[in-house]
Protein backbone atom coordinates (compact mmCIF):
# COMPACT_ATOMS: atom_id res chain seq x y z
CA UNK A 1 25.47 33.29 14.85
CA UNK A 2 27.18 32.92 18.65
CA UNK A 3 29.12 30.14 19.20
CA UNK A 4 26.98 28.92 21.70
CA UNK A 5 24.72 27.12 19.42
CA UNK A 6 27.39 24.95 18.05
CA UNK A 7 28.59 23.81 21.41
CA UNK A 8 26.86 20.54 21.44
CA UNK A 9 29.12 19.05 18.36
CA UNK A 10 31.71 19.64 20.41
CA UNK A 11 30.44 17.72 23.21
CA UNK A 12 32.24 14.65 23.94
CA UNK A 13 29.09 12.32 23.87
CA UNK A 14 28.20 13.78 19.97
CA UNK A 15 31.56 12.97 18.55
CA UNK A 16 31.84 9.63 20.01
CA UNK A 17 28.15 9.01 18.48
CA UNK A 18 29.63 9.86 15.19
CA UNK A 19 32.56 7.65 15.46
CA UNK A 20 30.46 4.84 16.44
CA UNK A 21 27.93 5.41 13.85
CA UNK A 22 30.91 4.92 11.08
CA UNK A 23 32.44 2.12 12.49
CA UNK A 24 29.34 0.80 12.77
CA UNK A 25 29.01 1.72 8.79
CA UNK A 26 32.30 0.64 7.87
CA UNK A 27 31.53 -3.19 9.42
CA UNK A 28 28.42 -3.45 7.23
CA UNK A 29 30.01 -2.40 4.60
CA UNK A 30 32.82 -5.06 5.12
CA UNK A 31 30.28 -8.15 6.20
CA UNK A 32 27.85 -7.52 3.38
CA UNK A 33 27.93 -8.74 -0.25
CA UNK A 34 24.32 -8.60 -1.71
CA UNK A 35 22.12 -5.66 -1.76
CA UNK A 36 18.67 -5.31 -3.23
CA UNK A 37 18.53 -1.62 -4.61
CA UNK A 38 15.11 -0.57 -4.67
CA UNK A 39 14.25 2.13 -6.39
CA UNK A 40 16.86 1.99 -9.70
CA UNK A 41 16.05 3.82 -12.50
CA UNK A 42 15.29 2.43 -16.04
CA UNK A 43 14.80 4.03 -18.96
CA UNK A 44 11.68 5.46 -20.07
CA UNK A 45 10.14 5.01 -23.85
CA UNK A 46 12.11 7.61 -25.55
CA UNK A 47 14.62 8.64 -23.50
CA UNK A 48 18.11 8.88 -24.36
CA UNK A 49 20.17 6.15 -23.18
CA UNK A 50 22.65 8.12 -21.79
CA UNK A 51 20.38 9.72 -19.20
CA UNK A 52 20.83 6.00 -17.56
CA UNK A 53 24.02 6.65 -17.07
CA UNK A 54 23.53 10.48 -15.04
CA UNK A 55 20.90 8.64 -12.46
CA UNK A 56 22.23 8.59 -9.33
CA UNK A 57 20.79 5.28 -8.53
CA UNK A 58 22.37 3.92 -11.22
CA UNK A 59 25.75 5.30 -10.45
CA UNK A 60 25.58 4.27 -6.76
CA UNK A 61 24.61 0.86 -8.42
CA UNK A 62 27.31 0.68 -11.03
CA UNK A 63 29.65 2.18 -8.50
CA UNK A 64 29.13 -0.61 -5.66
CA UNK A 65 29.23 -3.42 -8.25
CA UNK A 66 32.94 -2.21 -9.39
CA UNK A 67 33.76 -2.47 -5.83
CA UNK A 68 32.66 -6.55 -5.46
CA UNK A 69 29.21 -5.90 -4.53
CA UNK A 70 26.48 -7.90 -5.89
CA UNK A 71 23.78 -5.49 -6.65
CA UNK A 72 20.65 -6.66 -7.29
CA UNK A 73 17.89 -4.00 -8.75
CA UNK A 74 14.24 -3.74 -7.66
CA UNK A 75 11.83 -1.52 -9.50
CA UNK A 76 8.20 -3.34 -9.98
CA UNK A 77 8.22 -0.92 -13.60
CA UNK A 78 11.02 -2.47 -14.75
CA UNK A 79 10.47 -5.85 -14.09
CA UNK A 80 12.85 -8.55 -16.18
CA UNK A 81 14.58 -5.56 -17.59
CA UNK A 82 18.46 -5.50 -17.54
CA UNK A 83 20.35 -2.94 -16.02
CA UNK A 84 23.84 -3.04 -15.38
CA UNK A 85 23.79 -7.05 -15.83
CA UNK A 86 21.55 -7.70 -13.56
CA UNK A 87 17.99 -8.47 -14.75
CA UNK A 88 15.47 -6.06 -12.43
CA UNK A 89 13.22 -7.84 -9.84
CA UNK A 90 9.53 -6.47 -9.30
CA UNK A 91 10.05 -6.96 -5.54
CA UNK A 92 11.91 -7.55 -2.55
CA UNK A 93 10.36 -11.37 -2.15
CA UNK A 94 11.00 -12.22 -5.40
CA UNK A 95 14.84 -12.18 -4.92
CA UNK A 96 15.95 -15.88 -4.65
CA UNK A 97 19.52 -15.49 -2.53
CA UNK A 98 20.33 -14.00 0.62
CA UNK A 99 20.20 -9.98 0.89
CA UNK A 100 22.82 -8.11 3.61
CA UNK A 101 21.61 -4.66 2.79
CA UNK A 102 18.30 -2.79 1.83
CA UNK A 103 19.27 0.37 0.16
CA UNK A 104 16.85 2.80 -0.65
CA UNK A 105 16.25 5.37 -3.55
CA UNK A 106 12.09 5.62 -3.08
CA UNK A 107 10.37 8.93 -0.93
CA UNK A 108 10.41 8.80 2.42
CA UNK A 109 6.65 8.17 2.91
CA UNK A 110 7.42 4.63 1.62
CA UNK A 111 9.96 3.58 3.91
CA UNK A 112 7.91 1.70 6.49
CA UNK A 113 6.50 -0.69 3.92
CA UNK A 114 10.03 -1.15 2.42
CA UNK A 115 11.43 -1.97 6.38
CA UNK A 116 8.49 -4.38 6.62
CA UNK A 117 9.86 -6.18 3.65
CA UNK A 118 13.41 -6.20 4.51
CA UNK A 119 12.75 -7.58 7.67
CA UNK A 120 10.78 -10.44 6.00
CA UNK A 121 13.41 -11.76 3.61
CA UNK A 122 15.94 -11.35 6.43
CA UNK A 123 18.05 -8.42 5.60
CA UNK A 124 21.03 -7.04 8.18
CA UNK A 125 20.64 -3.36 7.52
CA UNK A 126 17.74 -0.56 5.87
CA UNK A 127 19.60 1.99 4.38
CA UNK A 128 17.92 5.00 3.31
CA UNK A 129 19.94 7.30 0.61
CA UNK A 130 19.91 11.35 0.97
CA UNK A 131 16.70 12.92 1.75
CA UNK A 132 15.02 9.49 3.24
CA UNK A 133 14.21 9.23 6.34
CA UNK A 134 11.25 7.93 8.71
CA UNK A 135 10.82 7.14 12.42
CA UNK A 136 8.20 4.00 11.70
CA UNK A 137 10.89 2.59 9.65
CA UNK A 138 13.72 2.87 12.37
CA UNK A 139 11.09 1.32 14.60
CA UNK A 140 10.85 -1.34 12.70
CA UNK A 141 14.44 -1.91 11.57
CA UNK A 142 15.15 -1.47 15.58
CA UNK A 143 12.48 -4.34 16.22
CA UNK A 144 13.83 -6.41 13.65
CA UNK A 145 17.30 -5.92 15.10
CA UNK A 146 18.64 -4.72 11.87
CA UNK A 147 20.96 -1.90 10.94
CA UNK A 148 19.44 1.37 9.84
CA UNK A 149 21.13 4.19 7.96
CA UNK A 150 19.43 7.40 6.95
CA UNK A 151 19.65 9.99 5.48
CA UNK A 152 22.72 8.84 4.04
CA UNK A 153 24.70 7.82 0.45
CA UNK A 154 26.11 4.13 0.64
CA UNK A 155 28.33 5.40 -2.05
CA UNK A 156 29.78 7.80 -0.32
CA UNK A 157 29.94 6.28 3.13
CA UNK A 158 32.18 3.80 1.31
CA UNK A 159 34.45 6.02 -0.47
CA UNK A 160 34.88 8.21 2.76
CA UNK A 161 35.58 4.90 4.75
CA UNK A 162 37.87 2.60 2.07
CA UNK A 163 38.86 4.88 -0.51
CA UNK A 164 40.08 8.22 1.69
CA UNK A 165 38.30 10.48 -0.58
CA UNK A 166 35.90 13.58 -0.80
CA UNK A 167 32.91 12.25 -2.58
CA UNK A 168 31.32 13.28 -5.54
CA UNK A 169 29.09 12.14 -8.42
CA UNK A 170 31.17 11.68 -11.60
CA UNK A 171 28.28 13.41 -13.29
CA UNK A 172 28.74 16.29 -11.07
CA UNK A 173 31.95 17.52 -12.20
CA UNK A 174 32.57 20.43 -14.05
């Protein structure tokens, strides 16, 4: 391919973008403390336990709990269910305390709803994990004047910011 089609990350304008857009990460990440996780996995009837364990939902959970996060898991077929610690709330509105973050591990096609939500019980930020993304939910998040992340892994946003490392899934690993 020519060079010329790579010219614009090179641009001034893009790479200050980026460097915003991770500061900008890296201070939610350091003002929040609760997020509702919608979207974790449970385990089905008949699965093997240990399958839990290989989710990535429930790694990025697990992960940002070891880290002082207070991670609170929403998943209406799992309802009262304990995963993690935490016992599994049907829905955004049912959680009693205050939520910083939104993070979500649901198809895109479902974000706007989900933004609707957030902005309802007062969340700072939407963030939607790899593969999610939707303009209606910026919108809203914009209207709302909340955060909004897509597209990306709070998991590894956090280990790339605090931690200095190349990011990978445990699971992954040869």
């Amino acid at each position: 391919m020519p060079k010329k089609e790579f010219q614009h990350l090179l641009k001034k304008e893009n790479q200050i973008g980026k460097i915003n857009k991770m500061e900008n990460i890296e201070t939610v990440l350091k003002n929040s403390k609760t997020i509702a996780m919608i979207g974790v996995s449970s385990l089905k009837k008949k699965e093997d336990p240990k399958n839990l364990k290989r989710k990535p939902s429930t790694i990025v959970m697990k992960y940002m709990q070891d880290f002082g996060y207070k991670v609170i898991p929403v998943n209406p077929f799992a309802k009262d269910e304990i995963i993690h610690g935490e016992k599994v709330v049907g829905d955004l509105k049912d959680i009693k305390i205050k939520v910083d973050i939104v993070d979500v591990f649901r198809p895109s096609n479902e974000s706007p709803e989900i933004a609707k939500q957030a902005a309802q019980i007062g969340a700072k930020t939407l963030w939607l994990q790899y593969g999610i993304q939707h303009e209606e939910a910026k919108k809203i998040a914009s209207e709302n004047n909340m955060n909004y992340f897509e597209n990306l892994c709070i998991k590894q946003e956090y280990q790339k910011i605090f931690e200095k490392m190349n990011p990978v899934f445990p699971v992954l690993k040869k």
